[in-house]
N, C-alpha and C. Protein backbone atom coordinates (compact mmCIF):
# COMPACT_ATOMS: atom_id res chain seq x y z
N UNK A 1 28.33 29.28 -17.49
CA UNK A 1 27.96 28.72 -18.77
C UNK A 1 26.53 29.13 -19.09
N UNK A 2 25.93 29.11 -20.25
CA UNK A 2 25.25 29.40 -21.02
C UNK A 2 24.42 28.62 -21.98
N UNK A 3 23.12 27.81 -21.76
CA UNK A 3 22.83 26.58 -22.15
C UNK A 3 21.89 27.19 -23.49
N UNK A 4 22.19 27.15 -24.71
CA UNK A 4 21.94 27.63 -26.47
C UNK A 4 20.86 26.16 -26.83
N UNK A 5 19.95 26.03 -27.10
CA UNK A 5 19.64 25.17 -28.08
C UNK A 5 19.40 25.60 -29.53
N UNK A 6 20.44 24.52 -30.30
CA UNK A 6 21.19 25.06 -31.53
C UNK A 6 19.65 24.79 -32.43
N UNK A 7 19.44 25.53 -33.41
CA UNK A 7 18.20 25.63 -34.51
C UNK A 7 19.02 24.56 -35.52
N UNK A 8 19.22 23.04 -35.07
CA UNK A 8 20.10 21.79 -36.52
C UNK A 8 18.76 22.06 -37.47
N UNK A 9 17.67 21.80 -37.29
CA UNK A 9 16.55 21.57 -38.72
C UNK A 9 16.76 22.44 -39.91
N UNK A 10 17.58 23.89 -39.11
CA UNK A 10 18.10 25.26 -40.27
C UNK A 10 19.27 25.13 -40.76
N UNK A 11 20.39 24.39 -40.22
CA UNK A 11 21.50 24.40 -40.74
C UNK A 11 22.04 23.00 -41.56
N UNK A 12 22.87 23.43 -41.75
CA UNK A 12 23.24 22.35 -42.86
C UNK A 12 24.65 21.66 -41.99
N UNK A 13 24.99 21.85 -40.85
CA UNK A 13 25.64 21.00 -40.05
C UNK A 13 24.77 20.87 -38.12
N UNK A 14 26.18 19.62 -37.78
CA UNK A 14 25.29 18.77 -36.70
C UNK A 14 25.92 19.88 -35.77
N UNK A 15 25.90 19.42 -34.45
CA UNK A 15 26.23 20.15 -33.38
C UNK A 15 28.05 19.55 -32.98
N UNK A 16 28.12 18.37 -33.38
CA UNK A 16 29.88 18.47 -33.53
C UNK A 16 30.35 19.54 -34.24
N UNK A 17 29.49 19.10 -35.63
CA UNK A 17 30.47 20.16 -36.46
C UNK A 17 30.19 21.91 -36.03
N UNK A 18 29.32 22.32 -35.26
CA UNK A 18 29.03 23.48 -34.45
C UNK A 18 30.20 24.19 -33.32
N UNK A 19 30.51 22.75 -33.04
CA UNK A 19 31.79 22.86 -31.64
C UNK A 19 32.88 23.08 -32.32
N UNK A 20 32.93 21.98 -33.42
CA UNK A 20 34.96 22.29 -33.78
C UNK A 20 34.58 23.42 -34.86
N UNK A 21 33.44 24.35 -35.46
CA UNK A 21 33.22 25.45 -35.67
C UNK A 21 34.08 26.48 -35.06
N UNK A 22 33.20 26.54 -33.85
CA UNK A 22 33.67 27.53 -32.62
C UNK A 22 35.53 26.85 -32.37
N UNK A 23 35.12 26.31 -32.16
CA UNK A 23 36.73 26.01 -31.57
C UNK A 23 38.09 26.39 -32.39
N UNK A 24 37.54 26.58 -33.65
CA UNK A 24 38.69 26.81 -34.28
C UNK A 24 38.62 28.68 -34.57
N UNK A 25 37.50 29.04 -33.96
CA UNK A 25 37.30 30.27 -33.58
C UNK A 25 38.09 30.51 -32.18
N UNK A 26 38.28 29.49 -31.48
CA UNK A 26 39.07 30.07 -30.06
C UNK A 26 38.18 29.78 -29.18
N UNK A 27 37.05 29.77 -29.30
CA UNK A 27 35.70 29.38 -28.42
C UNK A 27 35.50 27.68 -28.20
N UNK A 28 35.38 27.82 -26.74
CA UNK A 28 35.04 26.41 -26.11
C UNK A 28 33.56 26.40 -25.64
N UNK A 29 33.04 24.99 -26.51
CA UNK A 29 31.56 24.94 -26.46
C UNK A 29 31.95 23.52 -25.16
N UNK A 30 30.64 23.52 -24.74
CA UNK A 30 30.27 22.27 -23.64
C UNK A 30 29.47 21.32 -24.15
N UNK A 31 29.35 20.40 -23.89
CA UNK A 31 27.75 19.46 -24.23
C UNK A 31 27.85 18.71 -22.54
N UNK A 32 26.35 19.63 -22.26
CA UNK A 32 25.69 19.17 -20.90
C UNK A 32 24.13 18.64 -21.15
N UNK A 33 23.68 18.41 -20.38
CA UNK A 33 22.06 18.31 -20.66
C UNK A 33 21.81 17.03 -21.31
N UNK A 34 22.20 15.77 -21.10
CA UNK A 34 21.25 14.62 -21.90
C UNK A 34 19.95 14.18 -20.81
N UNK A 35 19.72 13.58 -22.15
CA UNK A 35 18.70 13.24 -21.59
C UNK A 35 18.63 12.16 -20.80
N UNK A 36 18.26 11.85 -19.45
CA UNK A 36 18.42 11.85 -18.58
C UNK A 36 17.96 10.17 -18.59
N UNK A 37 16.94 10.19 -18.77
CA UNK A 37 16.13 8.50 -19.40
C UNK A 37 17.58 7.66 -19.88
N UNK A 38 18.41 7.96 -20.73
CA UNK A 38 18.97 7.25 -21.17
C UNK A 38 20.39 6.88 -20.44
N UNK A 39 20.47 7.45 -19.25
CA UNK A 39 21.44 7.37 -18.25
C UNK A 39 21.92 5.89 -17.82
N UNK A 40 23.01 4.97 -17.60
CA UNK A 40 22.63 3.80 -17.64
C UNK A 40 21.54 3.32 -16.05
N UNK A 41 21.61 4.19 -15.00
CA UNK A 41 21.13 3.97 -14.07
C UNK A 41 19.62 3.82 -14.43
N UNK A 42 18.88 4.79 -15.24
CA UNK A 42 17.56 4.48 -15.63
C UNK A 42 17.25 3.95 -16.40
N UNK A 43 18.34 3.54 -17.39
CA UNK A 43 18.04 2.04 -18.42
C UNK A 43 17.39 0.88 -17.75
N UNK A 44 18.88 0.49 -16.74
CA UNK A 44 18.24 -1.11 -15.59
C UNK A 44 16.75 -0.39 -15.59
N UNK A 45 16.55 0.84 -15.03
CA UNK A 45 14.92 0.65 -14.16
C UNK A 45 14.30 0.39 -15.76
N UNK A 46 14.93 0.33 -16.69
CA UNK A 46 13.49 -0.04 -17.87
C UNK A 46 13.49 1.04 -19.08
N UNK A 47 13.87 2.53 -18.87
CA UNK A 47 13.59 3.29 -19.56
C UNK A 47 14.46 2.87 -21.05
N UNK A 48 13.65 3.33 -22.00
CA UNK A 48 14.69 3.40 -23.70
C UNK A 48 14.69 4.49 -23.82
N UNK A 49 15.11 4.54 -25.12
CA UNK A 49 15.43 5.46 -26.23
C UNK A 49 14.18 5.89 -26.99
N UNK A 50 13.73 6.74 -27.45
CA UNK A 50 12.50 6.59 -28.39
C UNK A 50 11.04 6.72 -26.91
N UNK A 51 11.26 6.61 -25.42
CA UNK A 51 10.42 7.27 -24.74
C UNK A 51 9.56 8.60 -24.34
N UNK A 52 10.90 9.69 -24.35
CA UNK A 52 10.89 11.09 -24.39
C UNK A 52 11.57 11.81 -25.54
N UNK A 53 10.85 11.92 -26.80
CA UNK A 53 11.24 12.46 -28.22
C UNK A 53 12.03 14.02 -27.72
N UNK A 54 11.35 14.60 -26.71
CA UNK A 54 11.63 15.95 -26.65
C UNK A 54 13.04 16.01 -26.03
N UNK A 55 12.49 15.56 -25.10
CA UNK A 55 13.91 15.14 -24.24
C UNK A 55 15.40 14.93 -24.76
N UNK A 56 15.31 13.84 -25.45
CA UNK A 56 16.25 13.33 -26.10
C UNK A 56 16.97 14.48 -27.23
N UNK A 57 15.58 15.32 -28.35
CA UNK A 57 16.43 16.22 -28.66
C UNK A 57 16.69 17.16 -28.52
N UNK A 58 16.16 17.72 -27.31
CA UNK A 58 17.08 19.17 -26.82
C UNK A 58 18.54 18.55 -26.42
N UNK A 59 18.51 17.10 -25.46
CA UNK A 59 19.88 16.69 -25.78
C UNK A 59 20.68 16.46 -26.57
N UNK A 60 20.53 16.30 -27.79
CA UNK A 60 21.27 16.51 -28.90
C UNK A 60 21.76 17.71 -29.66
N UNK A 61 20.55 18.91 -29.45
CA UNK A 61 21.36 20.21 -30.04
C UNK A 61 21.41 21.07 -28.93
N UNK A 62 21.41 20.98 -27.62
CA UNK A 62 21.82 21.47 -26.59
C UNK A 62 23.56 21.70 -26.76
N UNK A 63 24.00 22.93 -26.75
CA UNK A 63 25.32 23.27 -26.54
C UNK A 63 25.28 24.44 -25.29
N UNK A 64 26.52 24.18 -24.27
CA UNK A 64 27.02 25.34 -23.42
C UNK A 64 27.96 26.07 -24.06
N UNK A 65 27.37 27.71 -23.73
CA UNK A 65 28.60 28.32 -24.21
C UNK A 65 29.15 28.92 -23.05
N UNK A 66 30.63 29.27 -23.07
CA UNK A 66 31.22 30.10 -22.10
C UNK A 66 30.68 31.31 -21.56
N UNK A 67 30.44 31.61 -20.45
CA UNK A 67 30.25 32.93 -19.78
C UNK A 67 30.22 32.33 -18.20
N UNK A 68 31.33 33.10 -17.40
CA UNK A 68 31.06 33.12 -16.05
C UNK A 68 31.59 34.35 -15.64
N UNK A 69 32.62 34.86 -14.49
CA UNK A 69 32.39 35.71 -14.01
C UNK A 69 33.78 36.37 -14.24
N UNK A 70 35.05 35.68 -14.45
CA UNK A 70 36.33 35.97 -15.26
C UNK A 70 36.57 36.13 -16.34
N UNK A 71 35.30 35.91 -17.09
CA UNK A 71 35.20 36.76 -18.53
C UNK A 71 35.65 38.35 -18.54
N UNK A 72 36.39 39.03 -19.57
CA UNK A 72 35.86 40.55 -19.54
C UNK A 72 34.80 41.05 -20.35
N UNK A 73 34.75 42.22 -20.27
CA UNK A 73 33.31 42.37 -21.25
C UNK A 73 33.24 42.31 -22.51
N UNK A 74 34.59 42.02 -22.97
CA UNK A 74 34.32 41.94 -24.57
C UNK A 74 34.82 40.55 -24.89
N UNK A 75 34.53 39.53 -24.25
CA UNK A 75 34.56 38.17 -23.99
C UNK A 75 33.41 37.61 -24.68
N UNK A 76 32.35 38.02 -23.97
CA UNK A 76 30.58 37.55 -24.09
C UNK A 76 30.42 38.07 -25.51
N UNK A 77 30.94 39.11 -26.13
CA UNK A 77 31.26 40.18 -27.30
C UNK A 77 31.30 39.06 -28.46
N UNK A 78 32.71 38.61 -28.30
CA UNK A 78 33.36 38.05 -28.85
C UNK A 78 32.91 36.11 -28.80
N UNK A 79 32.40 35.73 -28.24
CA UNK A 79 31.31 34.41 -28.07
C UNK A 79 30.23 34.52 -28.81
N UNK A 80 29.73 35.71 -28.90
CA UNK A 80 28.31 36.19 -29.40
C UNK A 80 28.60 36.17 -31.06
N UNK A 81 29.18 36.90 -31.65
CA UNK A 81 30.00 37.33 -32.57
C UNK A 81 30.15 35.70 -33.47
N UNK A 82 31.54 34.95 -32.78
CA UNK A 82 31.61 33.89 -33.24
C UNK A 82 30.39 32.30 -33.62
N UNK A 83 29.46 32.58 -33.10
CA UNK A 83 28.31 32.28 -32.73
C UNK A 83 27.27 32.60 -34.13
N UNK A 84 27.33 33.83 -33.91
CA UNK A 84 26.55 34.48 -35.46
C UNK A 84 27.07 33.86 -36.91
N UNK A 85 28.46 33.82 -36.50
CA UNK A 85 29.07 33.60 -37.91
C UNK A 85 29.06 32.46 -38.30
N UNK A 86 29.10 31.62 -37.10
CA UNK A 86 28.87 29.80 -37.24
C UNK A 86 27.65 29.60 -38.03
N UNK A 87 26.42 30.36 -37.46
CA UNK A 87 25.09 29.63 -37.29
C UNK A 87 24.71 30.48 -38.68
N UNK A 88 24.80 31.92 -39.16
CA UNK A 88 24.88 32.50 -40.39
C UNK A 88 25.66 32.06 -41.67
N UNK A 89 26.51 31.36 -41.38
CA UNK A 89 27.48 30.15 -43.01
C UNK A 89 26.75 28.86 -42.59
N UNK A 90 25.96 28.14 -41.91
CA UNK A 90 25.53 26.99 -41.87
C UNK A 90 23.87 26.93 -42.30
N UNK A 91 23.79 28.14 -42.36
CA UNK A 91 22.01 27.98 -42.76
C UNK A 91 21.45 27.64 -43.95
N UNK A 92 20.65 26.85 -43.94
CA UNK A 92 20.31 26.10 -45.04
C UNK A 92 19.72 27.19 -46.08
């Protein structure tokens, strides 16, 4: 996988609508990476929401894209491609 942080301030959609974008392209996006503060284990110790601004939004326009090692080469091609076209019709 392939960890993208999506440019939302440029486009005129969120990062759902980014995924079922791709997806209806054939492409499977991930959402990994939150932010970590807001985990319930570090809530009890105290932490909120509104602590780590940064944090929080790379977790929000943080998307994985596909690439590992059973890809072929016109896989990454074709991810790349679909990718452009998402983020090129969504720009403000």
């Amino acid at each position: 996988m392939f960890a993208a942080l999506l440019p939302l301030d440029r486009l005129r959609i969120d990062r759902a609508e980014f995924i079922e974008a791709m997806a209806a392209r054939g492409i499977g996006i991930g959402v990994h990476y939150p932010a970590i503060h807001l985990f319930s284990a570090y809530r009890a110790l105290g932490y909120r929401e509104g602590q780590f601004p940064n944090a929080e939004r790379i977790g929000r326009e943080t998307v994985t894209l596909p690439l590992f090692p059973a890809m072929s080469d016109s896989d990454p091609e074709r991810v790349v491609t679909a990718v452009n076209e998402v983020l090129r019709g969504a720009l403000r």
